[in-house]
N, C-alpha and C. Protein backbone atom coordinates (compact mmCIF):
# COMPACT_ATOMS: atom_id res chain seq x y z
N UNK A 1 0.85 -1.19 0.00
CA UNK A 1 0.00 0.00 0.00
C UNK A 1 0.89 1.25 0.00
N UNK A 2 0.90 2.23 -0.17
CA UNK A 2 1.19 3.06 -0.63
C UNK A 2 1.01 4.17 -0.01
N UNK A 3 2.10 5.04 0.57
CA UNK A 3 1.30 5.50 1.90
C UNK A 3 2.05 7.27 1.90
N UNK A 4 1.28 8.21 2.63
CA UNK A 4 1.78 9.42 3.03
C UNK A 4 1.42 9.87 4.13
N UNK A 5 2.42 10.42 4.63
CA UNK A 5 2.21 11.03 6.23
C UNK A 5 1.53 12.34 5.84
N UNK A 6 0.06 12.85 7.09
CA UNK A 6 -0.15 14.23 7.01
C UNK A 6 0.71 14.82 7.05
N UNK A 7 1.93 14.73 7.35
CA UNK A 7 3.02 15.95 7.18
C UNK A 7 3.04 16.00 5.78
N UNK A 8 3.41 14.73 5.01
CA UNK A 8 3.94 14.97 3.57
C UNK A 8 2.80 15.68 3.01
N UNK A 9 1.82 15.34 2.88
CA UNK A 9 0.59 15.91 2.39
C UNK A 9 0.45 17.26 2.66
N UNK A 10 0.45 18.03 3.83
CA UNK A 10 0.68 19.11 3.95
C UNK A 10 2.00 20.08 3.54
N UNK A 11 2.84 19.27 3.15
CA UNK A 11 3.89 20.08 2.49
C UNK A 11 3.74 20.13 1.27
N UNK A 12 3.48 19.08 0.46
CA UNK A 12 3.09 19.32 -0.88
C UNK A 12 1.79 20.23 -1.24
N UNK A 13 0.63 20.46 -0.46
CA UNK A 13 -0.34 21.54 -0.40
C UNK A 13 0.85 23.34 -0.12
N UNK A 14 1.86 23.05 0.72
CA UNK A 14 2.00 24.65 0.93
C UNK A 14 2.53 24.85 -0.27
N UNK A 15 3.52 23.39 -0.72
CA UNK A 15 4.40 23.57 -1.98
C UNK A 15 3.56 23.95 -3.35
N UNK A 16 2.30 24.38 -2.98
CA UNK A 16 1.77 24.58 -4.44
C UNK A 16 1.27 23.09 -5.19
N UNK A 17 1.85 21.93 -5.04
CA UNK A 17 1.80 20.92 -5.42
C UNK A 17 -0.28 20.54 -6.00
N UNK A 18 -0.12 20.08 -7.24
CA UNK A 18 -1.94 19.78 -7.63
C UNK A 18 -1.79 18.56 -6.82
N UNK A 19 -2.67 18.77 -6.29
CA UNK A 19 -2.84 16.90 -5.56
C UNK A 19 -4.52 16.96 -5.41
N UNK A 20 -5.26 15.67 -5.79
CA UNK A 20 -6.22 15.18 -5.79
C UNK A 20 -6.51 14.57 -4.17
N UNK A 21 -7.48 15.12 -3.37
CA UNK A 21 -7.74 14.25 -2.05
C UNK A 21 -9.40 14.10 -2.07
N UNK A 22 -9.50 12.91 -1.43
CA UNK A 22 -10.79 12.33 -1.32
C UNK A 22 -10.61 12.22 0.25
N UNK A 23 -12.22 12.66 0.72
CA UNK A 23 -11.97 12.31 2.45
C UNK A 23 -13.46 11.44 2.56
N UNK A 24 -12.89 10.19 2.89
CA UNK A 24 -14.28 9.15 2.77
C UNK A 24 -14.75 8.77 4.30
N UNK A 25 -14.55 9.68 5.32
CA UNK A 25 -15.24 10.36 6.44
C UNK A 25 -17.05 10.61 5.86
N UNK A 26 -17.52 10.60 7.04
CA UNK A 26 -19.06 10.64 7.36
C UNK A 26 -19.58 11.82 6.97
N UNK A 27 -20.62 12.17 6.70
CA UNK A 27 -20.80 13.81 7.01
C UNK A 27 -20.84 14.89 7.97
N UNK A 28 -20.80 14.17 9.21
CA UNK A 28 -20.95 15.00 10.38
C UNK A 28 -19.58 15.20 10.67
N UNK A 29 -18.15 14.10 10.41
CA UNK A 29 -16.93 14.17 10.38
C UNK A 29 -16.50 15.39 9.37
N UNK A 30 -17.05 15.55 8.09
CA UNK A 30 -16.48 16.62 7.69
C UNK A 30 -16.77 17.93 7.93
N UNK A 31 -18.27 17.98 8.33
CA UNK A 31 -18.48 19.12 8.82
C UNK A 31 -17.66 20.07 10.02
N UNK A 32 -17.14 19.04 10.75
CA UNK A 32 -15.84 19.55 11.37
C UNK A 32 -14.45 20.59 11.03
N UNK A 33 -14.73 20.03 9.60
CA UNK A 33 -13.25 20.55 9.34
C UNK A 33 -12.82 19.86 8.21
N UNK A 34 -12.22 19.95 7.01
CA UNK A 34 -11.81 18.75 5.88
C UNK A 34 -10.55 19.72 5.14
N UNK A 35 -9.80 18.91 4.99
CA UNK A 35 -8.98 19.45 4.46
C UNK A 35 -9.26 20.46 2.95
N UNK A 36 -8.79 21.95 2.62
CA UNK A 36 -9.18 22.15 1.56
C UNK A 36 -9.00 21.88 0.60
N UNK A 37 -9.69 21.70 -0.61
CA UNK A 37 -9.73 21.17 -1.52
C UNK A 37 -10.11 20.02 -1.48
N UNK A 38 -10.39 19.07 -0.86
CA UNK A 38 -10.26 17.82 -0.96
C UNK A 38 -12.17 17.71 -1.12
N UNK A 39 -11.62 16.45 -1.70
CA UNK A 39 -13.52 15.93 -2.59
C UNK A 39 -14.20 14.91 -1.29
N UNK A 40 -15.53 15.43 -1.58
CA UNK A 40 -16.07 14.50 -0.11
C UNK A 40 -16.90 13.54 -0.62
N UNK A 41 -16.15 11.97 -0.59
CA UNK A 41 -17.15 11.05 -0.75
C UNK A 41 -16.97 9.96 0.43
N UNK A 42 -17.94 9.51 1.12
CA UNK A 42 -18.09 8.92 2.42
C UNK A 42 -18.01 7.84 1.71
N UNK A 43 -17.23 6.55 2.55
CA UNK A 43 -17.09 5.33 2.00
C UNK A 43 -18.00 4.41 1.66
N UNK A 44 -18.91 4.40 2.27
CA UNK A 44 -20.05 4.03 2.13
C UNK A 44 -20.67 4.17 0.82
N UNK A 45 -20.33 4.96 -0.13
CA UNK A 45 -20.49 5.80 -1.63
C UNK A 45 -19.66 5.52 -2.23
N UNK A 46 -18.39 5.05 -2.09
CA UNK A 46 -17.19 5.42 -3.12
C UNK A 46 -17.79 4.38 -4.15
N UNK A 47 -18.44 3.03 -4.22
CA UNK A 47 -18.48 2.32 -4.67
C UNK A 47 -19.67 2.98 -6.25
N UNK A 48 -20.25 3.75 -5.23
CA UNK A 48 -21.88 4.33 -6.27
C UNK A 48 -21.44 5.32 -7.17
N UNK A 49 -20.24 5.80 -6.64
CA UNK A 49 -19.53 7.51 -7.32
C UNK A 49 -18.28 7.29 -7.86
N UNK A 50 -17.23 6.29 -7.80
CA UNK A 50 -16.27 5.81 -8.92
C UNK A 50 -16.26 7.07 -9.87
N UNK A 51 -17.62 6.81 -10.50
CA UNK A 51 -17.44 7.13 -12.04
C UNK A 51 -16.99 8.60 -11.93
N UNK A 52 -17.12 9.63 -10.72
CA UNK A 52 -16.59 11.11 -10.96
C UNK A 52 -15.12 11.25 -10.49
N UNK A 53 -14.67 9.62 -10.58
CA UNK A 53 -13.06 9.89 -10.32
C UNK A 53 -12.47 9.59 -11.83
N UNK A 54 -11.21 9.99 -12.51
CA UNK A 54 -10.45 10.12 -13.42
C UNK A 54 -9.33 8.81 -12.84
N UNK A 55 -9.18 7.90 -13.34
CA UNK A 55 -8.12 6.93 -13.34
C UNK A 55 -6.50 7.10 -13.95
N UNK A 56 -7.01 8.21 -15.05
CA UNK A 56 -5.44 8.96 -15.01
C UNK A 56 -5.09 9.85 -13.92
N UNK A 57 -5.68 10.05 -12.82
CA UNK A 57 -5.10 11.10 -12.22
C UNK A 57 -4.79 10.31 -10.87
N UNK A 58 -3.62 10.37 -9.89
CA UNK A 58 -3.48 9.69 -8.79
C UNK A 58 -4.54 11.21 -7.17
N UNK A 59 -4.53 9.93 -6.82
CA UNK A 59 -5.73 9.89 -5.39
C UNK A 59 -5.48 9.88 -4.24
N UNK A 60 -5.51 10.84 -3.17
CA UNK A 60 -4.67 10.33 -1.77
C UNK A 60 -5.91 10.50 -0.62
N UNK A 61 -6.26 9.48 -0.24
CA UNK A 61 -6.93 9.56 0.78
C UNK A 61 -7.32 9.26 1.86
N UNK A 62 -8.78 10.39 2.39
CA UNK A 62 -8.06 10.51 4.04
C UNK A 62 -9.46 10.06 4.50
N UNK A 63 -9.15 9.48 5.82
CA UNK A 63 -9.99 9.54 6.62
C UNK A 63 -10.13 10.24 8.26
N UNK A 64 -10.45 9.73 9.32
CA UNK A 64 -10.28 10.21 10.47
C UNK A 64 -8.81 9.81 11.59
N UNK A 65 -8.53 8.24 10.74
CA UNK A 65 -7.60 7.77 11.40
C UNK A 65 -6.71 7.54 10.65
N UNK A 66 -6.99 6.71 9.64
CA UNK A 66 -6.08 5.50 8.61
C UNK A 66 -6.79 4.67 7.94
N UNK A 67 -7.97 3.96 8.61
CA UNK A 67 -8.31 2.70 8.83
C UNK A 67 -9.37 2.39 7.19
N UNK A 68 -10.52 3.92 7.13
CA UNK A 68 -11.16 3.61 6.53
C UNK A 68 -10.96 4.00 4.83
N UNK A 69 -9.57 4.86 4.96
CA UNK A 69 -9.11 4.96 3.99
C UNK A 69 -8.11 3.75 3.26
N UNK A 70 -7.38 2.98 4.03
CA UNK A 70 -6.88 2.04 3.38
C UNK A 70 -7.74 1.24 2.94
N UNK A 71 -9.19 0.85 3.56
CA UNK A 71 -10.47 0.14 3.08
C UNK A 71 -10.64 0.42 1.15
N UNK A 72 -10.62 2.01 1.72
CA UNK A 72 -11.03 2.63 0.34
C UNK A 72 -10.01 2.59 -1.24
N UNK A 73 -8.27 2.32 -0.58
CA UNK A 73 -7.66 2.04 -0.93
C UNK A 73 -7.99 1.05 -1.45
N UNK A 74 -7.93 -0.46 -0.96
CA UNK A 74 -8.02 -1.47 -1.84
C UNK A 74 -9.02 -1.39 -2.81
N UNK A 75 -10.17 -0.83 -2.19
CA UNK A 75 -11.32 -0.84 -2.85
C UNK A 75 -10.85 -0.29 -4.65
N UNK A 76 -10.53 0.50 -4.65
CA UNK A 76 -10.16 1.51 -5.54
C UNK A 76 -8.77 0.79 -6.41
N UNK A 77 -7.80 0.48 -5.62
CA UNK A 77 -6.52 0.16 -6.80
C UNK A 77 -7.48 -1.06 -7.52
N UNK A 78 -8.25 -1.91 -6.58
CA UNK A 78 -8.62 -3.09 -7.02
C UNK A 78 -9.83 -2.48 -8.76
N UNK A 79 -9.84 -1.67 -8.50
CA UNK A 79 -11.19 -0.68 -10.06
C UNK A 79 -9.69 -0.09 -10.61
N UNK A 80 -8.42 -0.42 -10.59
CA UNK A 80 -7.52 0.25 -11.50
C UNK A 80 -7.03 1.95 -11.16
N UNK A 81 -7.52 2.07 -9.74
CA UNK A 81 -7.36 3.50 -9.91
C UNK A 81 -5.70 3.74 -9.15
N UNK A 82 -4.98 4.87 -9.35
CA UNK A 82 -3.93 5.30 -8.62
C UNK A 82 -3.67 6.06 -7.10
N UNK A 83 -3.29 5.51 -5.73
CA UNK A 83 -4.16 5.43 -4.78
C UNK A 83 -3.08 5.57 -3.79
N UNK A 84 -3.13 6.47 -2.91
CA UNK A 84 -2.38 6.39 -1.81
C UNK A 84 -3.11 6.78 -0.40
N UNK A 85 -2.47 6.02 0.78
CA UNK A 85 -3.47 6.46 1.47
C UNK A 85 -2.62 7.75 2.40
N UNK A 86 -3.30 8.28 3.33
CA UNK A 86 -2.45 9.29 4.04
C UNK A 86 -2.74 8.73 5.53
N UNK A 87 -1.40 8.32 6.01
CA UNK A 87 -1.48 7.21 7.12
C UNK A 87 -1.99 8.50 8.23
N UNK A 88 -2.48 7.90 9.31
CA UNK A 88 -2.98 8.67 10.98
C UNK A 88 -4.23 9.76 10.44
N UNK A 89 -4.30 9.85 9.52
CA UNK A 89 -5.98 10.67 9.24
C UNK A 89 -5.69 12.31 9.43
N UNK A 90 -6.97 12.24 10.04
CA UNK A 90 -7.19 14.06 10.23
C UNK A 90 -6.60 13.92 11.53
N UNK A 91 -7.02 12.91 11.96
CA UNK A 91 -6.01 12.87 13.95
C UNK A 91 -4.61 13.51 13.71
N UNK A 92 -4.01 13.22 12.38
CA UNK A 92 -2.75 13.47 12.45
C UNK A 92 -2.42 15.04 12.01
N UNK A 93 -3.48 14.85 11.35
CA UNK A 93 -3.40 16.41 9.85
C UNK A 93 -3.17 17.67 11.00
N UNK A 94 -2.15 18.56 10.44
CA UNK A 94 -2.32 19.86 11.91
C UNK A 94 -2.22 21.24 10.65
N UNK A 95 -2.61 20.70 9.69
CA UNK A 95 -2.69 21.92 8.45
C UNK A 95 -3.78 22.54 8.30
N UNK A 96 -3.94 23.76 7.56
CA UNK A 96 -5.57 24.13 7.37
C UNK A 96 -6.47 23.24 7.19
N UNK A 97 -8.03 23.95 7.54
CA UNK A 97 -9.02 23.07 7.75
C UNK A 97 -9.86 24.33 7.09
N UNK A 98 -11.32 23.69 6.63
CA UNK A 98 -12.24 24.34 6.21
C UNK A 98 -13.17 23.65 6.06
């Protein structure tokens, strides 16, 4: 699996860097706070909504911990897509929020 620390993730966001994030958190979890930019599909969905992801483009995503994003991980490399997860979640994330 394929993995990035919220640190890395947050450096490549200050770095300007395009990066694609999916946060497959609940809705009441994002309402909290979600990283910006990042696309909100709850895991529970990823399976129904695929089709508004691009398979040329790589994917890093987050959840609250780790746990339900590596879920989403397999889920996803296993449909061909390009997939990393961002290990420790938003628990870890200490970057902007919105």
């Amino acid at each position: 699996m394929k993995q990035f620390t919220a640190k890395e993730v947050e450096i490549m966001l200050t770095q300007g860097q395009s990066v694609n994030i999916i946060d497959v958190r609940e809705v009441e979890e994002v309402e909290a706070g979600k990283i910006p930019g990042s696309i909100h599909i709850p895991l529970g969905l990823l399976e129904f909504r695929m089709n508004e992801l691009d398979k040329s483009k790589e994917y890093i995503l987050v959840c609250r911990s780790g746990g339900r994003s590596g879920r989403a991980y397999q889920f996803l490399e296993n449909q061909g897509f390009n997939v990393t997860n961002m290990t420790g979640g938003m628990l870890d994330w200490e970057g902007e929020t919105n």
